[in-house]
C-alpha atoms as a PDB file:
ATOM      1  CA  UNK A   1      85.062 108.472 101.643  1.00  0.00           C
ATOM      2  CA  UNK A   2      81.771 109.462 102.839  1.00  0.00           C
ATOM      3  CA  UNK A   3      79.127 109.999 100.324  1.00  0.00           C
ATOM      4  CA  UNK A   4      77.573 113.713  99.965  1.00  0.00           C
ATOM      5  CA  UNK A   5      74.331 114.579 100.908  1.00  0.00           C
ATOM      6  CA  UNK A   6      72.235 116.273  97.759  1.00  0.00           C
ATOM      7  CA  UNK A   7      70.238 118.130  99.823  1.00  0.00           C
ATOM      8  CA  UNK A   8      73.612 119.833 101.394  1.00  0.00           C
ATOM      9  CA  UNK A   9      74.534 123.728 100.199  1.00  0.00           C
ATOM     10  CA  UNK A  10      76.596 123.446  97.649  1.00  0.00           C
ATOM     11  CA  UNK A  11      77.479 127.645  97.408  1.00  0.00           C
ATOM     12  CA  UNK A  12      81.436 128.357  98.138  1.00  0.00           C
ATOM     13  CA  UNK A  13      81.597 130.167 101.069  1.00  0.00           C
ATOM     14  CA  UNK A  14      85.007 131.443 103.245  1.00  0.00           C
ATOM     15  CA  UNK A  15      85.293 132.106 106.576  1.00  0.00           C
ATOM     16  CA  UNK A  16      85.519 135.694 108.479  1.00  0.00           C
ATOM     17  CA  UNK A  17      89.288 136.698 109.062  1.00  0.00           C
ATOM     18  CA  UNK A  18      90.729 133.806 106.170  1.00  0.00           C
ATOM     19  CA  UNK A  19      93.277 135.417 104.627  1.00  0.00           C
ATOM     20  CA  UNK A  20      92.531 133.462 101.391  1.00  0.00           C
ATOM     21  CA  UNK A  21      95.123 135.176  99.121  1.00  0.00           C
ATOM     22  CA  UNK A  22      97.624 133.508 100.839  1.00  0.00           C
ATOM     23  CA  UNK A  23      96.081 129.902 102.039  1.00  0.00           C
ATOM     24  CA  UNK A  24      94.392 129.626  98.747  1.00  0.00           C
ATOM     25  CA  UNK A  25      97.848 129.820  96.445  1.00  0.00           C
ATOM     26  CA  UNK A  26      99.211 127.256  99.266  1.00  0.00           C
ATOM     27  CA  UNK A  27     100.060 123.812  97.383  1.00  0.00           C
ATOM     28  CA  UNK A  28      98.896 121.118  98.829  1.00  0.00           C
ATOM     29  CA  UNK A  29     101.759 118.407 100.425  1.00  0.00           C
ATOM     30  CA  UNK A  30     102.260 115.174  99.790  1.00  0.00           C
ATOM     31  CA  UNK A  31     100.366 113.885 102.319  1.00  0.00           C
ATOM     32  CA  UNK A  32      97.094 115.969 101.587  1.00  0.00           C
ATOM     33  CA  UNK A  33      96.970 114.615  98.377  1.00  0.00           C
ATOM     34  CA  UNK A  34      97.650 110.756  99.239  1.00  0.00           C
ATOM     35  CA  UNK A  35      94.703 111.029 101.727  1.00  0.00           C
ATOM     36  CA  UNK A  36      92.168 113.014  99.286  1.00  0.00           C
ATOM     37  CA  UNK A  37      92.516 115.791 101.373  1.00  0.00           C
ATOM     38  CA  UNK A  38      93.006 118.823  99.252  1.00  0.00           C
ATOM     39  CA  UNK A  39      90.327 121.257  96.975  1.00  0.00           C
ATOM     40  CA  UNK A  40      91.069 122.087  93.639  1.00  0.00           C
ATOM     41  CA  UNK A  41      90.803 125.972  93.494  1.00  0.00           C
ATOM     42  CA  UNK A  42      89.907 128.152  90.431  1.00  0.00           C
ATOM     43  CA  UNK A  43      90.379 131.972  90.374  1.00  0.00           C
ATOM     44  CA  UNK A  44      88.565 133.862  88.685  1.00  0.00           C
ATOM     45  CA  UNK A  45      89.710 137.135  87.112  1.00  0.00           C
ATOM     46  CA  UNK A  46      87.378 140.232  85.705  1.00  0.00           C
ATOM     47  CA  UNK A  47      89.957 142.545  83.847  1.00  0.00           C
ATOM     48  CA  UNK A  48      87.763 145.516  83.227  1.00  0.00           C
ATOM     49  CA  UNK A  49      89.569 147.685  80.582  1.00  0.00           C
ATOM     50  CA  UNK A  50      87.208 150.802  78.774  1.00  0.00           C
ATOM     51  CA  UNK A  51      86.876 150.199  75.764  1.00  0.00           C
ATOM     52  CA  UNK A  52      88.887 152.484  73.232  1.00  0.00           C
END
């Protein structure tokens, strides 16, 4: 595996027209994961309730 470059952007960023509600609930296979070739993906929720 290639090392990173520091100086590279490190800000998330997703592509025009990815449907990522789909793609990004998609498990990786088998094979993805033997080869290292899968990103660990954490959603984040704001539940925004008024207060009563």
């Amino acid at each position: 595996m290639e090392k990173k470059n520091p100086e590279q952007e490190t800000e998330s960023t997703v592509a025009p027209g990815f449907d990522y509600k789909d793609e990004l609930n998609e498990s990786a296979t088998e094979e993805e994961i033997e080869k290292d070739e899968y990103t660990n993906v954490t959603t984040l929720s704001l539940d925004e309730v008024e207060p009563s």
